[in-house]
Every structure is written in structure tokens, then in C-alpha cells.
N, C-alpha and C. Protein backbone atom coordinates (compact mmCIF):
# COMPACT_ATOMS: atom_id res chain seq x y z
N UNK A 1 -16.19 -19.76 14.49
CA UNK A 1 -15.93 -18.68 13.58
C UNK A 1 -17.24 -18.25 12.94
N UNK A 2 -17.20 -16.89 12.86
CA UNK A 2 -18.24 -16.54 12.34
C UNK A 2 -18.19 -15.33 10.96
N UNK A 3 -19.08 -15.11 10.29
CA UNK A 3 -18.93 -14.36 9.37
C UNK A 3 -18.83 -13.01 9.91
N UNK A 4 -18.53 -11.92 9.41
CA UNK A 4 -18.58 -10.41 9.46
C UNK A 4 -18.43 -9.95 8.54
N UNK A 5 -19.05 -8.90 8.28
CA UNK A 5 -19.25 -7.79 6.98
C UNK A 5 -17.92 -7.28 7.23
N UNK A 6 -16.79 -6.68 6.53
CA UNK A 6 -15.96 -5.47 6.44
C UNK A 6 -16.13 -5.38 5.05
N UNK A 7 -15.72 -3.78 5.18
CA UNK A 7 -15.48 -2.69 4.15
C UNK A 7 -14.45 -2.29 3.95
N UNK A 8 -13.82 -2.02 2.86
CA UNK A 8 -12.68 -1.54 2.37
C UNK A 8 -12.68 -1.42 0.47
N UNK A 9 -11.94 -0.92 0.10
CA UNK A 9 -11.36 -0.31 -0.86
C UNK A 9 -10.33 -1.19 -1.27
N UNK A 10 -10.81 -1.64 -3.04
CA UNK A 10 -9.55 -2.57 -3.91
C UNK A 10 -9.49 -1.73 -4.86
N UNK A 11 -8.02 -1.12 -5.17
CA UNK A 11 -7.85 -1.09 -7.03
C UNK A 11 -9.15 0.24 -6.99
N UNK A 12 -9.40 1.16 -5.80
CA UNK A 12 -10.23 2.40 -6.34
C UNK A 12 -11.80 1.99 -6.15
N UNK A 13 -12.05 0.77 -5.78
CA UNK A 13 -13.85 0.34 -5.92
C UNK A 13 -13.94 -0.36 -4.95
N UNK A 14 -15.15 0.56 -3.83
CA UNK A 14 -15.46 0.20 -2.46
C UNK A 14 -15.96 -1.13 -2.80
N UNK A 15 -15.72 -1.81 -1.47
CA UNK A 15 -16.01 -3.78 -1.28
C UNK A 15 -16.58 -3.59 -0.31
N UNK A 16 -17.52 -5.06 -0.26
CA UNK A 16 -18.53 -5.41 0.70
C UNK A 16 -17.89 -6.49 1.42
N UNK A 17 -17.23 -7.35 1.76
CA UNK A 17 -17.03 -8.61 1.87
C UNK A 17 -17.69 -9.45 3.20
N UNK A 18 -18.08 -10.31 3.18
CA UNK A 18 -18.58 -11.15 4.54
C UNK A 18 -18.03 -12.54 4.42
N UNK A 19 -16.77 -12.34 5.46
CA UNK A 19 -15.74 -13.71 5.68
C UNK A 19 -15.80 -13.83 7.35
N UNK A 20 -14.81 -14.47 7.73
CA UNK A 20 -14.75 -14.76 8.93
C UNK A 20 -13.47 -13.86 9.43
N UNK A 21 -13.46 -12.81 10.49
CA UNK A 21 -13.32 -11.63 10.30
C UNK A 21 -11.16 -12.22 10.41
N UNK A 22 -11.36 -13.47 10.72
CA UNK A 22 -9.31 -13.51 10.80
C UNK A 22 -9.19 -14.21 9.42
N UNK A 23 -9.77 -14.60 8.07
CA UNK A 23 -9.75 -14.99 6.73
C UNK A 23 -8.42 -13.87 6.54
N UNK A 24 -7.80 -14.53 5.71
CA UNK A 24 -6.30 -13.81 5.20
C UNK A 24 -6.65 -13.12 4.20
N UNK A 25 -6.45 -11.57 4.10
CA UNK A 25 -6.89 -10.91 2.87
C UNK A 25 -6.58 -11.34 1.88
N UNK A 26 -5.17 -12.34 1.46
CA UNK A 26 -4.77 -12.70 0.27
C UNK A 26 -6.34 -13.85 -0.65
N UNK A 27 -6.75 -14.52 0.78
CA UNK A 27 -7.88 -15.52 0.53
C UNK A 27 -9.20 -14.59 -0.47
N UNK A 28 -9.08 -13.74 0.40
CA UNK A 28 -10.37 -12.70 -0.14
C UNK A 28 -9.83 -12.18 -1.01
N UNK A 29 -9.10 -11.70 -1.64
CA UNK A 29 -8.64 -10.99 -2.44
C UNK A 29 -8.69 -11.67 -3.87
N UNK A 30 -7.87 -13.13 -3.71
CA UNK A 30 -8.12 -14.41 -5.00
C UNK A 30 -9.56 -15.11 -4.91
N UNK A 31 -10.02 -15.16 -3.84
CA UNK A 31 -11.24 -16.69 -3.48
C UNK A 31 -12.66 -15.66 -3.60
N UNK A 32 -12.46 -14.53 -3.10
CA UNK A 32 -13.96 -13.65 -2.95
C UNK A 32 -14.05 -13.05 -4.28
N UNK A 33 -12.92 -11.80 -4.44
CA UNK A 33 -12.97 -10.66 -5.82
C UNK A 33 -12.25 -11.50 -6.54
N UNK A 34 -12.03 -12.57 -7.02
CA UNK A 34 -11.18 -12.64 -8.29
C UNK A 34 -9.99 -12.19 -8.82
N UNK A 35 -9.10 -11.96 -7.80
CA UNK A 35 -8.01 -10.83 -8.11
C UNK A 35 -6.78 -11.87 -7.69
N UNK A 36 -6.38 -12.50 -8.82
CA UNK A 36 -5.77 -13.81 -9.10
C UNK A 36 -4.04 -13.35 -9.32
N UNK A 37 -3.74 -11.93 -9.50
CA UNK A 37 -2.37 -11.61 -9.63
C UNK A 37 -1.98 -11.49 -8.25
N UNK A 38 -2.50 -11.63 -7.11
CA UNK A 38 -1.83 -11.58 -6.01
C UNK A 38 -1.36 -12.89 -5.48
N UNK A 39 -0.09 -13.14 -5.71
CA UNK A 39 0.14 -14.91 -5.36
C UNK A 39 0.56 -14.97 -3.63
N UNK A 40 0.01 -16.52 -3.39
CA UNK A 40 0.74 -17.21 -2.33
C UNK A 40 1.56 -17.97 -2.64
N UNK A 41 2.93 -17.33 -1.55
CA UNK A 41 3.99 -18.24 -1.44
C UNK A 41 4.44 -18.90 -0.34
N UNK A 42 4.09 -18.34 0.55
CA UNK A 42 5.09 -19.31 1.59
C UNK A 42 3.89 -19.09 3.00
N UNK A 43 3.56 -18.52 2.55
CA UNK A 43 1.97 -18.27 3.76
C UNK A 43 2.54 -17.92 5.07
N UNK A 44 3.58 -17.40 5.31
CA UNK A 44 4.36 -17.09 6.59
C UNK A 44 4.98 -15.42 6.44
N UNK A 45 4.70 -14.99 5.35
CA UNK A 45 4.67 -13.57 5.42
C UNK A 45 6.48 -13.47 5.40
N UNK A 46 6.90 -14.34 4.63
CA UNK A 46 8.15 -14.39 4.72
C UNK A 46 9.09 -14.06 2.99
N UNK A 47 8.12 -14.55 1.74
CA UNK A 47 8.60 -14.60 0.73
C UNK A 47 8.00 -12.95 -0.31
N UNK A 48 7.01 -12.32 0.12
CA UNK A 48 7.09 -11.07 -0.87
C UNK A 48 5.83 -11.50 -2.15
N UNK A 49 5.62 -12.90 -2.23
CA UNK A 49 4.60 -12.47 -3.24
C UNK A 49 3.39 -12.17 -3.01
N UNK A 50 2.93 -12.23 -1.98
CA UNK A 50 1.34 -11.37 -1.73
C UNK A 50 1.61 -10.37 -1.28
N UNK A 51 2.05 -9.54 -1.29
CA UNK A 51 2.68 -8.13 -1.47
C UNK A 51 1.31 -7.15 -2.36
N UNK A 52 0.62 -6.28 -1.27
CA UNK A 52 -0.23 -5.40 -1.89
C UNK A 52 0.46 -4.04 -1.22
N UNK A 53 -0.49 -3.23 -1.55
CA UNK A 53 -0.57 -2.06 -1.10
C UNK A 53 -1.48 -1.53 0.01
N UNK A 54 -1.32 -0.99 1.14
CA UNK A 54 -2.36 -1.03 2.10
C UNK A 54 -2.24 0.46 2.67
N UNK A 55 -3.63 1.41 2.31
CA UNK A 55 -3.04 2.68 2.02
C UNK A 55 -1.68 3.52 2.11
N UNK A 56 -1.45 3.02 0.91
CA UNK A 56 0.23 3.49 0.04
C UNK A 56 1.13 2.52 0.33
N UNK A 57 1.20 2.04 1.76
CA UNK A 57 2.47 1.16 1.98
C UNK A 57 2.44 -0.33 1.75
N UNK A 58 3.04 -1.17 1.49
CA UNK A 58 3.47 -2.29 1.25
C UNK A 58 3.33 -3.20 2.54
N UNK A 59 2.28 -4.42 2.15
CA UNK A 59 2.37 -4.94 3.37
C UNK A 59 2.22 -6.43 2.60
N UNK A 60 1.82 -7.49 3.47
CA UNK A 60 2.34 -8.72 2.92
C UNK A 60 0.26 -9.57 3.50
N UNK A 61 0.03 -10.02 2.72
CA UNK A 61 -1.35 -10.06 3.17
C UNK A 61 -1.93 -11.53 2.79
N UNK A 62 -0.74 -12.59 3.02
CA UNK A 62 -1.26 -14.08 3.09
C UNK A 62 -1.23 -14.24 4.69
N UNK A 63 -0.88 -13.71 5.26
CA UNK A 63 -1.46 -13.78 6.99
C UNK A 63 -2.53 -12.65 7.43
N UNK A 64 -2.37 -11.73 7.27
CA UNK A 64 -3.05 -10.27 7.52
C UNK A 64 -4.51 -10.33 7.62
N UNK A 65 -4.93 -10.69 8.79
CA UNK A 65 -6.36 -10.88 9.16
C UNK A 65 -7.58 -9.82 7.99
N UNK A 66 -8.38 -10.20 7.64
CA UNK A 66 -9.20 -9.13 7.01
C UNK A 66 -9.76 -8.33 7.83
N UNK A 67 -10.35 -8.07 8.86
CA UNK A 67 -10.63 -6.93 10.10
C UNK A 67 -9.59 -6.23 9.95
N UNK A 68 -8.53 -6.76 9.52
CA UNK A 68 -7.31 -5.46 9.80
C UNK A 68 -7.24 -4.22 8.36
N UNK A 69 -8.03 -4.59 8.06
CA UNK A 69 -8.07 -3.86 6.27
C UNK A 69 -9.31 -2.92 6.52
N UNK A 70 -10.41 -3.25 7.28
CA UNK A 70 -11.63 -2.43 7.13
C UNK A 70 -11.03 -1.02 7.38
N UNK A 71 -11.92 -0.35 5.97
CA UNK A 71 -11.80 0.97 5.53
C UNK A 71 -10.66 1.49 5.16
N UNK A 72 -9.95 0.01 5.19
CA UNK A 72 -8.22 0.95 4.04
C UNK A 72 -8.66 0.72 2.75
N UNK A 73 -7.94 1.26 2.26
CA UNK A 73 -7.55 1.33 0.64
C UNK A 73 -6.59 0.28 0.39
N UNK A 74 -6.53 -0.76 -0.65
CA UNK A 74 -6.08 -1.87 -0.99
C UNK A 74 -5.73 -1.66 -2.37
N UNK A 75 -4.66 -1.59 -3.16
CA UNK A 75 -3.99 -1.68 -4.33
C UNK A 75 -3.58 -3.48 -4.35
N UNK A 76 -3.99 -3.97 -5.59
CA UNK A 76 -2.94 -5.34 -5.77
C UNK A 76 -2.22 -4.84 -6.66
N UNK A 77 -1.28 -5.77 -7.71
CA UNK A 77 -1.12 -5.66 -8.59
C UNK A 77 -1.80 -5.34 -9.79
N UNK A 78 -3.13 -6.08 -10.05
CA UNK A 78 -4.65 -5.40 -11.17
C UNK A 78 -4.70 -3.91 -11.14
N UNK A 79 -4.33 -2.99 -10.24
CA UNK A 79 -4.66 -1.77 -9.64
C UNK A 79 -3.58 -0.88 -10.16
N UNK A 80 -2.86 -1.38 -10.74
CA UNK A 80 -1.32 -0.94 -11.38
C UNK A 80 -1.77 -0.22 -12.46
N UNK A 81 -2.11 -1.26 -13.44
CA UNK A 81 -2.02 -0.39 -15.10
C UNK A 81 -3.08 -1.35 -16.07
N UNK A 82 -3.32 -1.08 -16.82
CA UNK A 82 -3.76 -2.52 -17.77
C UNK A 82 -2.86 -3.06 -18.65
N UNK A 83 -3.28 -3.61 -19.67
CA UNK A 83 -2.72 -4.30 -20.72
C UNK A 83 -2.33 -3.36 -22.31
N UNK A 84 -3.66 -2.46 -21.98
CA UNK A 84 -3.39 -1.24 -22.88
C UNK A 84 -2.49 -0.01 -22.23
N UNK A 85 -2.67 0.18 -21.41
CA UNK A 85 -2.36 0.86 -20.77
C UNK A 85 -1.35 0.61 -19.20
N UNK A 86 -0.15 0.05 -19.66
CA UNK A 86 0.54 -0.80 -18.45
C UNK A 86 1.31 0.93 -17.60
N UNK A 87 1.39 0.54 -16.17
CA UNK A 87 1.93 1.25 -15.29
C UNK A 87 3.95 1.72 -15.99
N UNK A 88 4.07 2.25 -15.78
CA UNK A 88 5.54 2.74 -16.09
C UNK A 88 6.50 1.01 -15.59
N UNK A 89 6.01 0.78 -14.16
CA UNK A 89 7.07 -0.08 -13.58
C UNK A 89 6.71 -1.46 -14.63
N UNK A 90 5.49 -1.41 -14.59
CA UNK A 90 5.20 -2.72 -15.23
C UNK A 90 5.72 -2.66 -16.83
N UNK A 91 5.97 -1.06 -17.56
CA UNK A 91 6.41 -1.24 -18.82
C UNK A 91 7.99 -1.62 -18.66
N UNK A 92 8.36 -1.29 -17.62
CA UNK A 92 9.91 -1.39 -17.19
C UNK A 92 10.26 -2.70 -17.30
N UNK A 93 9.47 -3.15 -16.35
CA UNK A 93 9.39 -5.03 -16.78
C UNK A 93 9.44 -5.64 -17.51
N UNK A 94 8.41 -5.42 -18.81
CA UNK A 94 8.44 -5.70 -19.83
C UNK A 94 10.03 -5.64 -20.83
N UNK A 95 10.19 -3.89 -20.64
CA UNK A 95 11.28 -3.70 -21.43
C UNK A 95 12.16 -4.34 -21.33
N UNK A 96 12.60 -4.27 -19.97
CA UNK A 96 14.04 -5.18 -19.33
C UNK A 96 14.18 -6.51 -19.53
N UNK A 97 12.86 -7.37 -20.01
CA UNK A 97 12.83 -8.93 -19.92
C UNK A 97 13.41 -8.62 -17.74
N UNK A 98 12.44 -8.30 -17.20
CA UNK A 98 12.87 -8.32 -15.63
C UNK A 98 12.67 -9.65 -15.10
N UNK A 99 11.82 -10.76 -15.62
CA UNK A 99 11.37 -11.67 -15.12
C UNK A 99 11.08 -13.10 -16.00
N UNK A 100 11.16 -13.75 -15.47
CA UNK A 100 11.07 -15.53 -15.99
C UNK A 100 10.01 -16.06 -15.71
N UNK A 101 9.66 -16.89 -14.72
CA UNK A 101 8.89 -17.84 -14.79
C UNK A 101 7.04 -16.20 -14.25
N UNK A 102 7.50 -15.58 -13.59
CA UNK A 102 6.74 -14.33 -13.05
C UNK A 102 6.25 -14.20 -11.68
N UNK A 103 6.17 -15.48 -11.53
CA UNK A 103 5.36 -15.98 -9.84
C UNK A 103 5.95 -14.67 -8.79
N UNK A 104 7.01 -14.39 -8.62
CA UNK A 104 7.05 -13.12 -7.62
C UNK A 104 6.78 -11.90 -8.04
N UNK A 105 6.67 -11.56 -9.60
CA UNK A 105 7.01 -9.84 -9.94
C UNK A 105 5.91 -8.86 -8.98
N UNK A 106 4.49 -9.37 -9.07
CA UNK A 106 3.24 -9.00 -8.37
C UNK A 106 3.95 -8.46 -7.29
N UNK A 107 4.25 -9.18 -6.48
CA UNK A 107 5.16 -8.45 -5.17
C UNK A 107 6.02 -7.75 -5.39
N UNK A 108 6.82 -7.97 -6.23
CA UNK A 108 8.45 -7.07 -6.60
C UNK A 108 7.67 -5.68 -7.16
N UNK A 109 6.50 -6.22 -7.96
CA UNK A 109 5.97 -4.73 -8.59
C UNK A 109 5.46 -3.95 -6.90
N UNK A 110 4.94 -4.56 -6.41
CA UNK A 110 3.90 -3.50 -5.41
C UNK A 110 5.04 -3.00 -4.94
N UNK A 111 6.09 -4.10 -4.45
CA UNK A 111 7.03 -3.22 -3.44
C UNK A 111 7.78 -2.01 -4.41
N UNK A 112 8.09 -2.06 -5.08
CA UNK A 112 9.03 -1.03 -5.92
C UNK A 112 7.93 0.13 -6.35
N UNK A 113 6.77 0.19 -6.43
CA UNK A 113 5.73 1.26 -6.45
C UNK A 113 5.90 1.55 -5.31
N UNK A 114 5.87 1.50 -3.89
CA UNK A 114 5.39 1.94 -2.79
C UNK A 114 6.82 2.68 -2.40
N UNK A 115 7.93 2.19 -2.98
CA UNK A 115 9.58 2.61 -3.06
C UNK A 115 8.81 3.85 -3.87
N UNK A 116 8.87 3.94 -5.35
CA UNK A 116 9.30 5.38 -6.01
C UNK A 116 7.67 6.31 -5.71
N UNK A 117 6.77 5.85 -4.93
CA UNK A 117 5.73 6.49 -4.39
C UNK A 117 6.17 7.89 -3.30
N UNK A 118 7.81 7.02 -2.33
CA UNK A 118 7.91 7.97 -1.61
C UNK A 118 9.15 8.35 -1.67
N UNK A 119 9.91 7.85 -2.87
CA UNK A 119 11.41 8.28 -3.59
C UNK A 119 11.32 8.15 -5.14
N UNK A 120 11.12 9.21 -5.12
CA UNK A 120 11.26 9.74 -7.27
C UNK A 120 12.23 9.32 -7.63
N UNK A 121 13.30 8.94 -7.06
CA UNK A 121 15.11 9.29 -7.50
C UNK A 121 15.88 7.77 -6.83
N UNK A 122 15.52 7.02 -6.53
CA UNK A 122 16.34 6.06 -5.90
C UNK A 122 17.27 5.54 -6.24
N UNK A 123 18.32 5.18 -5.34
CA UNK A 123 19.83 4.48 -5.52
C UNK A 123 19.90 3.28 -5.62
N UNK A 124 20.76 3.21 -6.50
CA UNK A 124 20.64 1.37 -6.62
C UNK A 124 20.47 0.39 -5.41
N UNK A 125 21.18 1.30 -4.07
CA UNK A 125 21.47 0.43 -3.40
C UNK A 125 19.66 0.66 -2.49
N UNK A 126 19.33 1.23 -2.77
CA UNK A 126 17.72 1.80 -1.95
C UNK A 126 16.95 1.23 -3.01
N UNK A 127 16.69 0.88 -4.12
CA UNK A 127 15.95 -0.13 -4.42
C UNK A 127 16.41 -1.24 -4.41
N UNK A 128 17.37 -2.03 -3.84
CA UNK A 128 17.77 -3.24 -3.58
C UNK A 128 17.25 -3.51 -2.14
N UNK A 129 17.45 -2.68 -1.35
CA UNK A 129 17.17 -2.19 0.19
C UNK A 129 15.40 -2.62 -0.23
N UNK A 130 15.02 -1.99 -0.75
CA UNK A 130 13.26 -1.65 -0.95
C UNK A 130 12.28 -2.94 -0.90
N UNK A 131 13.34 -3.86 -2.11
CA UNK A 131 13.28 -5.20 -2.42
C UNK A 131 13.53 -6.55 -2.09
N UNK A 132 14.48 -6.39 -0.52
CA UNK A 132 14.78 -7.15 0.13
C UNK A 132 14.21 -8.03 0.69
N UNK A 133 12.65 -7.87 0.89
CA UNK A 133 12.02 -8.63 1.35
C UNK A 133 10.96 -9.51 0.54
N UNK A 134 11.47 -9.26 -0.93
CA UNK A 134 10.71 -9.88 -2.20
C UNK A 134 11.69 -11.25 -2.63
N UNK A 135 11.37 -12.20 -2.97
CA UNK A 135 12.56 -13.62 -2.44
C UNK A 135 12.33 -13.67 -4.49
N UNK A 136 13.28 -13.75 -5.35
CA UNK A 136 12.71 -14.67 -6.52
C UNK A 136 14.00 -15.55 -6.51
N UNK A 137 13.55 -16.66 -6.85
CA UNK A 137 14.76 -17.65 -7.52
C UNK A 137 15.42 -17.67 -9.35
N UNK A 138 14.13 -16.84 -9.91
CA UNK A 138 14.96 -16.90 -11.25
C UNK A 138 16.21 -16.05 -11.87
N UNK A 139 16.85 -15.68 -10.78
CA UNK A 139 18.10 -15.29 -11.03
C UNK A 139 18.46 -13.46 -12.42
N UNK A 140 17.02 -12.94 -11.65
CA UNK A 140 16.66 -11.86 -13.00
C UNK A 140 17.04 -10.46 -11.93
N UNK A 141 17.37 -10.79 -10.88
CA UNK A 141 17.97 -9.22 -9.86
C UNK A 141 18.41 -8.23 -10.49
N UNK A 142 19.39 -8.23 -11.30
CA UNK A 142 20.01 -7.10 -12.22
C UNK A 142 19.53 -6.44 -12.88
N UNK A 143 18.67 -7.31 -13.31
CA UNK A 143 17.07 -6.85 -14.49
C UNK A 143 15.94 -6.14 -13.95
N UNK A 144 15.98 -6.87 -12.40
CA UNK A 144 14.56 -6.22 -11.89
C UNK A 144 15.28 -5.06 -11.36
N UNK A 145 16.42 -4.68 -10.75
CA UNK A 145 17.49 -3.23 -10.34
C UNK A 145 17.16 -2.33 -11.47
N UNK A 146 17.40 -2.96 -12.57
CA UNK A 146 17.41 -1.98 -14.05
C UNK A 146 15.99 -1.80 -14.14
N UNK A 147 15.26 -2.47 -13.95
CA UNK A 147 13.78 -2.00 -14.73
C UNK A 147 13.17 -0.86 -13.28
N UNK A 148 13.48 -0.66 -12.44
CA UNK A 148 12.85 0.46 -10.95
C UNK A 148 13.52 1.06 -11.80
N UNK A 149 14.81 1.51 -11.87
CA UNK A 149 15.31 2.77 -11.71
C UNK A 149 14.88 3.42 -13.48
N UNK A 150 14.86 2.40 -14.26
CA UNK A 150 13.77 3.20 -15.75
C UNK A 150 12.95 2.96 -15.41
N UNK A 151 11.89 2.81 -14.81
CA UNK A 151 10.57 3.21 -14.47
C UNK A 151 10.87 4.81 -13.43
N UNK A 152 11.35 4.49 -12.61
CA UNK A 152 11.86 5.90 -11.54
C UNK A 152 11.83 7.18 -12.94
N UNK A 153 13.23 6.91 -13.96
CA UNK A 153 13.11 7.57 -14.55
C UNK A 153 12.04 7.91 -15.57
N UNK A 154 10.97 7.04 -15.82
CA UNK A 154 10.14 7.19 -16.71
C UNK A 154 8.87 8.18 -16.13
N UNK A 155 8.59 7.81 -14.72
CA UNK A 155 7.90 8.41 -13.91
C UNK A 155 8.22 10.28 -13.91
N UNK A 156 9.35 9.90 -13.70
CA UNK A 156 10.48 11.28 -13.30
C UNK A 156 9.97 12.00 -14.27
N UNK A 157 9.91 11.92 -15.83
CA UNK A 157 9.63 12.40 -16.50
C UNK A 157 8.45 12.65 -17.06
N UNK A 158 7.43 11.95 -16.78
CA UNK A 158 5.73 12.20 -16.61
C UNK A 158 5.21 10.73 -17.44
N UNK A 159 5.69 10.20 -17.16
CA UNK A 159 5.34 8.52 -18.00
C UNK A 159 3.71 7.88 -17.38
N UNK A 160 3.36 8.77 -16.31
CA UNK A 160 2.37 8.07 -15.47
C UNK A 160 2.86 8.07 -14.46
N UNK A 161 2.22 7.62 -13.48
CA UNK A 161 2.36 6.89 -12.05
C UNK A 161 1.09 5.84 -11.55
């Protein structure tokens, strides 16, 4: 294995990175940039929490070779909103109490952005659909249903995006 330069785009600010070009973007993402809200869970691309954004769409990036990213655009969760300034979905979260222990929201958030990115208006049953592939055990589903569709609506109404 050897190193290689790729290029790509995190959160809006071009990257340099030099890994070994099949390194799992999730690796680079926590181990290279510091970008510690993107969790590993099950490293089989099976559970939803390394869940970024990979220009606009939702992809799962604890397997996802880094060669496969050069010159996309990469959103994590950091890329959302701040602390002063939180994203609509992420105020949704908040409001709703959507989450417990938190370990999946990172994913539940990307996926439900990349949902009202290309549906303003979604149905309960289309953000459940959206979310299907986001796994949490703390038993907060109803909460995280309620907090998309007031964010949807918060959006709807010019709250940000």
C-alpha cells in the first residue's frame, strides 16, 4: 500500500489528503481532519452512523474507499450548522428531545437533510422510508419522525437550510 494525494471538498473547504488511496473516508475524515461527529458503527456499511453527504446524496463512508471521493464535495455533520447558529434539522432535534444517548443522530441528521434537500414537504411515511437505513436503539423514532417534518416545516418557511 501506498500513499496518494486526493482532493476533495469537506463542509465547503478544499482538502489535500495523502492516505493510502482504499483508507475509508470515515478514517480520514476523524483520524486526518478532525471531524469527530462522523461516528463508526458497524464498519459494514450496514448501521447509518457514518452517514455523510457526498455531493448532495447520502452515502455511508466507513467502507467507501477515499479515491472514490476525489473532487466530490463532502458534507459531515460539522457542515450542518454551528452551535450559534444550529441547522433547522439540528434545531428540530434539539426541540423534540429527538435523541438519547446521540451516537446515531450524525447519520439520522445527514440522511434527513439529503431527504428535505430533494423533498420540501415529506410524508411521514417518506421520512420513515428516508431513514430506514439509519439503525438507533434508543427507542426516540417518533421524536426523530416529529423533529424532520418541523424542520421540513421550518425550512418551508425560510428557517435556513
Amino acid at each position: 500500500m501506498s500513499a496518494t494525494a486526493i482532493d476533495f471538498t469537506v463542509n465547503g473547504k478544499s482538502v489535500h489528503v495523502t492516505a493510502d488511496e482504499d483508507t475509508p473516508l470515515l478514517d480520514v475524515l476523524r483520524n486526518h481532519l478532525s471531524l469527530f461527529g462522523t461516528r463508526f458503527g458497524c464498519g459494514l456499511e450496514q448501521c447509518g452512523c457514518c452517514m455523510v453527504l457526498i455531493d448532495g446524496e447520502a452515502g455511508k463512508s466507513c467502507a467507501r474507499p477515499l479515491w472514490s471521493v476525489a473532487g466530490k464535495a463532502i458534507t459531515t455533520v460539522e457542515g450542518l450548522g454551528t452551535p450559534e447558529q444550529p441547522h433547522p434539522l439540528q434545531q428540530a432535534f434539539i426541540d423534540e428531545q429527538a435523541g438519547q444517548c446521540g451516537y446515531c443522530l450524525s447519520g439520522i441528521l445527514i440522511s434527513a437533510k439529503a431527504l428535505l434537500d430533494r423533498n420540501p414537504s415529506p410524508t411521514r411515511r417518506e421520512i420513515a422510508e428516508a431513514l430506514d437505513g439509519n439503525l438507533c436503539r434508543c427507542g426516540t423514532h417518533v421524536r426523530i419522525l416529529r423533529a424532520v417534518a418541523r424542520a421540513a416545516e421550518a425550512m418551508r418557511e425560510g428557517a435556513g437550510s
